[in-house]
Protein backbone atom coordinates (compact mmCIF):
# COMPACT_ATOMS: atom_id res chain seq x y z
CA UNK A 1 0.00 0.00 0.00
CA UNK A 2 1.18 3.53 -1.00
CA UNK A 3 1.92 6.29 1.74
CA UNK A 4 -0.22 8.14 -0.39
CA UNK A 5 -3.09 6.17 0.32
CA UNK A 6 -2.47 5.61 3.88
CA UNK A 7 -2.72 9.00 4.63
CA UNK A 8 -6.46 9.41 2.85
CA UNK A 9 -7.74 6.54 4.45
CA UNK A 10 -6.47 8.16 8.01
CA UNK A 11 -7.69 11.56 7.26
CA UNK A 12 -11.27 9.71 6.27
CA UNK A 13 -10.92 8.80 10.25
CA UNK A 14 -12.36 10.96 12.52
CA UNK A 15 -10.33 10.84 15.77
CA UNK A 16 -10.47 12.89 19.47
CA UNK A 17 -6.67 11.89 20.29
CA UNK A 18 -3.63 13.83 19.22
CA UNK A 19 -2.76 11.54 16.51
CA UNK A 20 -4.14 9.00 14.80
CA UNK A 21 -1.82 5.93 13.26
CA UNK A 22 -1.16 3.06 11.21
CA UNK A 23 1.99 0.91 11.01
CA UNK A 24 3.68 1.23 7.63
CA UNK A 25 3.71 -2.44 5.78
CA UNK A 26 7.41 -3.86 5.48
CA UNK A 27 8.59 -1.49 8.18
CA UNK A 28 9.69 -2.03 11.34
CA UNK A 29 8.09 0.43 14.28
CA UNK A 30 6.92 2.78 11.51
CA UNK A 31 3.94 4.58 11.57
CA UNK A 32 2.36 7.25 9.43
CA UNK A 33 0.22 9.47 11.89
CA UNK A 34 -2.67 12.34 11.10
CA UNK A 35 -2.61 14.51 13.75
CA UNK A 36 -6.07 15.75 14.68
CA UNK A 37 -6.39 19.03 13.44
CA UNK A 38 -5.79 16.68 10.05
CA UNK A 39 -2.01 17.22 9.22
CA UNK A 40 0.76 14.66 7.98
CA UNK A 41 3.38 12.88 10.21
CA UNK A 42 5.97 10.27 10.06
CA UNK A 43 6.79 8.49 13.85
CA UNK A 44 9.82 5.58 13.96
CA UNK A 45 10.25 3.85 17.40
CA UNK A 46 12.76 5.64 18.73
CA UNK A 47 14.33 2.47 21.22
CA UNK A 48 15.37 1.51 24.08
CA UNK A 49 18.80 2.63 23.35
CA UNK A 50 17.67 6.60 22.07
CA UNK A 51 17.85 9.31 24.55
CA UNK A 52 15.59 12.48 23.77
CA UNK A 53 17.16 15.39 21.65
CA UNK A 54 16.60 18.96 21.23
CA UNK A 55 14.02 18.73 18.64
CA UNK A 56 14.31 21.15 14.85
CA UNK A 57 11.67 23.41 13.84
CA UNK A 58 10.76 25.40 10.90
CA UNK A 59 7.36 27.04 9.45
CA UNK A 60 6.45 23.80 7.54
CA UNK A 61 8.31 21.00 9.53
CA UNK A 62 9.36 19.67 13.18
CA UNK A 63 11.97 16.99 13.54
CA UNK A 64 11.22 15.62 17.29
CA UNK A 65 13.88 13.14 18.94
CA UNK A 66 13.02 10.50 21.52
CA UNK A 67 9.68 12.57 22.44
CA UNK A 68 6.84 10.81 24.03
CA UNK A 69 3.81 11.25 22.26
CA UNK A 70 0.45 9.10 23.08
CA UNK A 71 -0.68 7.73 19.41
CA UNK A 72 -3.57 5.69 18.96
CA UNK A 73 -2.56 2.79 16.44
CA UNK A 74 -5.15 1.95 14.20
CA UNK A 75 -7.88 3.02 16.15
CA UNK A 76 -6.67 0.94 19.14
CA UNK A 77 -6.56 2.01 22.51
CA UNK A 78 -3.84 4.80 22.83
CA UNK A 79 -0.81 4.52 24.31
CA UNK A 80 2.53 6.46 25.56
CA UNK A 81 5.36 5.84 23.55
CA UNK A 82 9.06 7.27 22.45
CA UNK A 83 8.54 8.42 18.93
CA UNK A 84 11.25 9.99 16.46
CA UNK A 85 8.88 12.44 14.32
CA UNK A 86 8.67 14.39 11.66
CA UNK A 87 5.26 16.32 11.63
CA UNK A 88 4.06 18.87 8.65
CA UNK A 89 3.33 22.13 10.43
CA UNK A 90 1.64 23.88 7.63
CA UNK A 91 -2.29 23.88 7.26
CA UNK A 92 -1.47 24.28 3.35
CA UNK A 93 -3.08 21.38 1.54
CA UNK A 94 -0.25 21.46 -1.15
CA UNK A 95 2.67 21.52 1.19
CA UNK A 96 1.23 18.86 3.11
CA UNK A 97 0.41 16.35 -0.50
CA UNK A 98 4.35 17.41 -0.81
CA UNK A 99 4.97 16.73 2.86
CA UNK A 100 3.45 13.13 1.54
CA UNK A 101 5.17 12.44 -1.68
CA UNK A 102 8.49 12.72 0.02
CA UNK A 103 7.86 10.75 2.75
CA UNK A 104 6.62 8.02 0.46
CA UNK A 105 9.92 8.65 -1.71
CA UNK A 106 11.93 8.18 1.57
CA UNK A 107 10.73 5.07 2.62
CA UNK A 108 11.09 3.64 -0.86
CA UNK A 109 15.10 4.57 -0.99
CA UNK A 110 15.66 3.04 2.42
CA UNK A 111 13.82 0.12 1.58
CA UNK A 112 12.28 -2.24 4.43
CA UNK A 113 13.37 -2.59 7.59
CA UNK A 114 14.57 -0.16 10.56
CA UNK A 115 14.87 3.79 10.01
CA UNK A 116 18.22 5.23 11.98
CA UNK A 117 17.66 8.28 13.21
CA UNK A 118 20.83 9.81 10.91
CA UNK A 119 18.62 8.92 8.44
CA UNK A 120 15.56 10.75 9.33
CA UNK A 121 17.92 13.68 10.73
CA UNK A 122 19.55 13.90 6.92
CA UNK A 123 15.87 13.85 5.54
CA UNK A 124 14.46 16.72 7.60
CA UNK A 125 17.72 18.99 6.66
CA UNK A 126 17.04 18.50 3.12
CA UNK A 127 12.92 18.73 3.55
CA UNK A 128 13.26 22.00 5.44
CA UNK A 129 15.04 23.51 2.20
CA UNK A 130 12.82 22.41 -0.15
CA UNK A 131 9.94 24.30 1.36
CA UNK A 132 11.61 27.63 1.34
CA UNK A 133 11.68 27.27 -2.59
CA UNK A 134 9.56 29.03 -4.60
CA UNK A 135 7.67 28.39 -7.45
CA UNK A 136 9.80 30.21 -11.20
CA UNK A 137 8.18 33.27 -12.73
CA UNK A 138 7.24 31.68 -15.92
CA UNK A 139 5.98 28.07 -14.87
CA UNK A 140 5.06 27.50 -18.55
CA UNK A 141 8.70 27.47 -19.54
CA UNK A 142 10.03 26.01 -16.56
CA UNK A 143 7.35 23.03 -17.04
CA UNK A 144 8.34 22.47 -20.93
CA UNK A 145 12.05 22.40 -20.04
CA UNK A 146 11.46 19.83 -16.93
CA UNK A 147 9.72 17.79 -19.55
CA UNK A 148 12.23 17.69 -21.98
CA UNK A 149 14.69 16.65 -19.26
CA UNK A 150 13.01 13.94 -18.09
CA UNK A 151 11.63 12.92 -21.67
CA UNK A 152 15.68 12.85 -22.72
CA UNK A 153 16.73 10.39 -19.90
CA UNK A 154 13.47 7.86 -20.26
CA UNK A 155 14.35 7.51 -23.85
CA UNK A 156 18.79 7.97 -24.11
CA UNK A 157 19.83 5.26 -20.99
CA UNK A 158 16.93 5.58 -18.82
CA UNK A 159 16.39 7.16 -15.40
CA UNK A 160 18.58 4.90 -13.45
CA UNK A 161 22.06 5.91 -15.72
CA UNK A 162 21.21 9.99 -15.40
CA UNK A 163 20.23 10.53 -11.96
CA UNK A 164 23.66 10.52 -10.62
CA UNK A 165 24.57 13.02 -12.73
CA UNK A 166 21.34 15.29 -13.18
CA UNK A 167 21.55 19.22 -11.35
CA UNK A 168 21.30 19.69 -8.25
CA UNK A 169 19.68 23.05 -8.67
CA UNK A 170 17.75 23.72 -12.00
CA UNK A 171 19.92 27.10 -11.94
CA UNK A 172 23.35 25.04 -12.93
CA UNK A 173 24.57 26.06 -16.01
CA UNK A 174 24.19 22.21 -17.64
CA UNK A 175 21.55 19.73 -17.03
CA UNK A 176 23.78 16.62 -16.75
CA UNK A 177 27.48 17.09 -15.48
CA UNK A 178 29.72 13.82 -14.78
CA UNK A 179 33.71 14.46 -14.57
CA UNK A 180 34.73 16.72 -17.92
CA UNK A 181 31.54 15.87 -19.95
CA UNK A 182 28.30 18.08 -19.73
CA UNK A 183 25.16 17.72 -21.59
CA UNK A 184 22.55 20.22 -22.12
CA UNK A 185 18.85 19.39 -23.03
CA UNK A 186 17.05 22.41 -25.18
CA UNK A 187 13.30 21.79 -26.44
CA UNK A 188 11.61 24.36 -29.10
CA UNK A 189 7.87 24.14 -29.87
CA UNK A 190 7.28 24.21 -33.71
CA UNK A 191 9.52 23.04 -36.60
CA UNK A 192 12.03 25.55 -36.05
CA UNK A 193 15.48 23.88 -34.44
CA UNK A 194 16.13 27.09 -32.83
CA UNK A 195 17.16 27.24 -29.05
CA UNK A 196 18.43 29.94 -26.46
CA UNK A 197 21.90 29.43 -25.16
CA UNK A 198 23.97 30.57 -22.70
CA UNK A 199 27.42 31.62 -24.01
CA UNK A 200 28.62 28.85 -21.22
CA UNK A 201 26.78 26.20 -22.52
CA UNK A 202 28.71 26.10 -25.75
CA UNK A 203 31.91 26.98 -24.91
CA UNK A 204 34.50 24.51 -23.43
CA UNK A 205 36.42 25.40 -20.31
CA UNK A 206 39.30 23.37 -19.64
CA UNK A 207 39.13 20.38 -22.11
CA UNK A 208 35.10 19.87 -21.46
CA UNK A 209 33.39 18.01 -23.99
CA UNK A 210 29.92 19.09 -24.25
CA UNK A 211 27.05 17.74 -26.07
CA UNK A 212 23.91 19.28 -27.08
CA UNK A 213 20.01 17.41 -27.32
CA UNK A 214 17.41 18.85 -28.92
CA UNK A 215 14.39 18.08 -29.04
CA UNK A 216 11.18 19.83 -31.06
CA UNK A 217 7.72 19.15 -29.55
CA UNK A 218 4.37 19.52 -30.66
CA UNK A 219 1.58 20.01 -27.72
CA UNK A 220 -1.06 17.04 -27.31
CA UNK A 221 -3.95 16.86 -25.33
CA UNK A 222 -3.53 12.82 -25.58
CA UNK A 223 0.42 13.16 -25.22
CA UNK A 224 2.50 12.30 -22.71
CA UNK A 225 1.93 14.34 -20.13
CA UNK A 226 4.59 16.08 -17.43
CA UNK A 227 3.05 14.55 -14.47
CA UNK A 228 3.14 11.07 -15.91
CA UNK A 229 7.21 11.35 -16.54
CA UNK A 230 7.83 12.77 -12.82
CA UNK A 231 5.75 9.51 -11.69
CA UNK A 232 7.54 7.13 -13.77
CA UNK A 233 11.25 8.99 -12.79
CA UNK A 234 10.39 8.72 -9.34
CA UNK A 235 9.52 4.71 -9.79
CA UNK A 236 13.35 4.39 -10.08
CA UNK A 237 14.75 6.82 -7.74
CA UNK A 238 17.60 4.66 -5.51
CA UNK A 239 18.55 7.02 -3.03
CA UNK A 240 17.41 10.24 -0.85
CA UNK A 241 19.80 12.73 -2.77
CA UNK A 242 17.70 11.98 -5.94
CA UNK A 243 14.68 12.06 -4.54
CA UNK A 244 15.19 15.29 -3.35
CA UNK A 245 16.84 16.31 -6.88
CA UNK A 246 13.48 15.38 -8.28
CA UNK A 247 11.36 17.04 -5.75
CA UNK A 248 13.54 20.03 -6.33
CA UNK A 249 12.41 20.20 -9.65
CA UNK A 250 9.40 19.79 -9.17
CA UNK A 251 8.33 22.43 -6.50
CA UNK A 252 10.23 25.22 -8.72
CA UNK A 253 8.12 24.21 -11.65
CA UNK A 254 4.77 24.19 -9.72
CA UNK A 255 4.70 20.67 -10.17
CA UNK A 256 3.86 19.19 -6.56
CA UNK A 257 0.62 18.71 -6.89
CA UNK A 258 -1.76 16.13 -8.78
CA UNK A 259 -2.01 18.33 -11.84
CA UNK A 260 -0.87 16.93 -15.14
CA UNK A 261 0.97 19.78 -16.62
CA UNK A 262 2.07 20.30 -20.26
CA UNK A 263 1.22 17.45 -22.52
CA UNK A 264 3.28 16.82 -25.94
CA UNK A 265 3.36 14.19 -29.11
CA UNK A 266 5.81 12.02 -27.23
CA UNK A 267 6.44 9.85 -30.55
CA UNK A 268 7.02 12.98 -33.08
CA UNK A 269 9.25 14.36 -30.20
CA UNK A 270 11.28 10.78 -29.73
CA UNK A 271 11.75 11.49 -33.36
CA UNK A 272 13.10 14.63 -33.35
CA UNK A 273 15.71 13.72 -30.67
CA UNK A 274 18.96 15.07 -32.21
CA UNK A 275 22.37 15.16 -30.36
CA UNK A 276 24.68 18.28 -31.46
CA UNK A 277 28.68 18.42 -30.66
CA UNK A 278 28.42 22.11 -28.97
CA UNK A 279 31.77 22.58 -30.96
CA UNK A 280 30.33 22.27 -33.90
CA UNK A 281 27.15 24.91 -33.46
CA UNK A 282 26.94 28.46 -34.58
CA UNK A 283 28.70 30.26 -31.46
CA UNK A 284 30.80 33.07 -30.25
CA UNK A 285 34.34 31.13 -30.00
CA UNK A 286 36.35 33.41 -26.98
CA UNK A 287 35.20 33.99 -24.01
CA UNK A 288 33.59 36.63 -22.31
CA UNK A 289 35.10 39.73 -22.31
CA UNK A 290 36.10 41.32 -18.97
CA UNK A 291 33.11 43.02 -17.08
CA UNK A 292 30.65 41.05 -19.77
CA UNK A 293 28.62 38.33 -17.96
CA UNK A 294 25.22 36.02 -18.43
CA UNK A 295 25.70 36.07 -21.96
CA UNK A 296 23.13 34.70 -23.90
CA UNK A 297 21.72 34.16 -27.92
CA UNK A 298 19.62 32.28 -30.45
CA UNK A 299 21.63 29.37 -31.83
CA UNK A 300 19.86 27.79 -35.05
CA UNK A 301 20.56 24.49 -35.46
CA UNK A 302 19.51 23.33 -38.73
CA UNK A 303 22.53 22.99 -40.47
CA UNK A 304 24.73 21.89 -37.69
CA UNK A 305 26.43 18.79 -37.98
CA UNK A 306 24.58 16.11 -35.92
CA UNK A 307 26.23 13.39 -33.57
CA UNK A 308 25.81 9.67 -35.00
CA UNK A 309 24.01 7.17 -32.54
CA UNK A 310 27.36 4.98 -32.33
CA UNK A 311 29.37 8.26 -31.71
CA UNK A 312 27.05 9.21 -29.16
CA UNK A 313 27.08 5.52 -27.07
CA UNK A 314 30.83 5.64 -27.59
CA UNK A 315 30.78 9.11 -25.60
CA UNK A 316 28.28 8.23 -23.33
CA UNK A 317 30.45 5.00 -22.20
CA UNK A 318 33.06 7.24 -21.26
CA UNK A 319 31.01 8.72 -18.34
CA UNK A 320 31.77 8.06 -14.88
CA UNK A 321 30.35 5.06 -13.68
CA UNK A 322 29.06 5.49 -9.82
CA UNK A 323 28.30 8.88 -8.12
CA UNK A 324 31.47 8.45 -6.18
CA UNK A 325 33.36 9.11 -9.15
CA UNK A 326 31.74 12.43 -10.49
CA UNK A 327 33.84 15.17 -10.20
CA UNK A 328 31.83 18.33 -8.17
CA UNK A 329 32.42 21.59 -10.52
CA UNK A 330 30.67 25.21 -9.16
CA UNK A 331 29.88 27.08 -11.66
């Protein structure tokens, strides 16, 4: 049974004590709680062996530590017992369906068994900055180019091979980054191969190869839709950091909710899919000036030579094979 529908069938319950719970199925002393003015929670037997801490609070979230809380499981009596928690403190219906997702996303990268409490510690550090992002200006853009993204890795390796390499902040200057080779998806709607580039994006620091996707889409009422390739990306997440990558993503584009955002021919834009050599594009070839910054143009990229499929796979086996080898690069 999903988190998700845990938590409707205990906010279906009415209850008079502080929180209402149900053990979590493959879990050890897990329990997804509603408290009772209706709001989210996640409680892990804390132990024998776990002395209270100072408990971590924010506007949207509360990390408790060895509290005692009296929780009433599955409409049983209720009882006293030491909890670890992590309880949704907004009244916001959309922060607390996030609250939700990532808890469900959690629990599926630590897989059965016991929670340690570094683990739920690590979890609430990286919750608590998600909710002070905001949504972008222009969600309509912000949507197309999340698509595109996520469209790129479900068809070129799947999920699974570009996680580990994806942004960690949809502000990075490439989407995928892995030791000295970057790759940057652009999408256009129409028949025009025409994209906006930053000067950075095609032009190599420091022996960087970078390669360029594009990808032209047509909008579809029937198409794939943007909510159904979040879904299917997070079916594969393996661990917390992408989870939180994804979720990331999609609170900036407006995304964490149930709506099913921007739809698009998913078969004319599979065949669309070209891979550019950002080399080999129309592009200023210096750098930028002194005092000259955020430099950005129209490339057109009809007539640019485009990367062959075996070139490509040749490249791509060339990436860094485990997280722990990626080399981190600020830009």
């Amino acid at each position: 049974m999903k988190i998700t529908q845990i938590y409707n069938e205990l906010r279906g319950k009415s209850s008079e004590y502080a929180f209402n719970t149900i053990l979590v199925p493959n879990f050890h002393g897990v329990y997804l709680g509603v408290s009772s003015s209706g709001r989210p929670c996640l409680f892990i037997d804390s132990g024998e062996d776990k002395l209270q801490e100072p408990s971590m609070k924010t506007s949207h979230i509360t990390l408790g530590l060895g509290v005692d809380y009296t929780v009433s499981v599955s409409g049983c009596t209720p009882r006293v017992m030491q909890l670890d928690s992590l309880l949704c403190e907004s009244d916001e219906e959309l922060d607390e369906r996030t609250f939700i997702s990532l808890v469900d996303g959690f629990l599926n990268t630590i897989g059965k068994g016991e929670i340690k409490r570094a683990n739920l510690i690590t979890f609430f550090l990286s919750v608590s900055k998600l909710f002070s992002i905001t949504q972008a200006k222009d969600l309509e853009s912000e949507r197309q180019g999340l698509w595109g993204e996520l469209f790129f890795m479900a068809k070129v390796k799947g999920f699974g091979f570009w996680f580990p390499f994806w942004h960690s902040e949809p502000t990075r200057k490439f989407d995928f980054s892995g030791g000295t080779k970057r790759l940057e998806v652009k999408t256009s709607i129409g028949n025009e191969r025409v994209h906006q580039f930053a000067h950075r994006q095609v032009y190599s620091f420091g022996g960087e190869e970078i390669a360029l996707a594009s990808i032209l889409l047509r909008k579809e009422d029937s198409g794939l839709s943007l909510r159904k390739l979040i879904d299917s990306a997070r079916d594969v997440i393996s661990t917390e950091e992408e989870l939180i990558k994804l979720a990331r993503s999609e609170r900036i584009a407006g995304m964490d909710n149930s709506e099913l955002g921007p739809c698009f021919d998913d078969i004319e834009a599979e065949n669309s899919l070209t891979l550019f050599w950002a080399k080999e594009v129309p592009h200023f070839t210096m750098a930028e000036p002194s005092g000259v910054s955020q430099t950005h143009y129209r490339i057109d990229l009809t007539n640019a030579p485009s990367i062959s499929q075996t070139e490509f796979e040749e490249w791509l086996s060339k990436w860094p094979k485990t997280v722990e080898h990626l080399e981190r690069t600020i830009y």
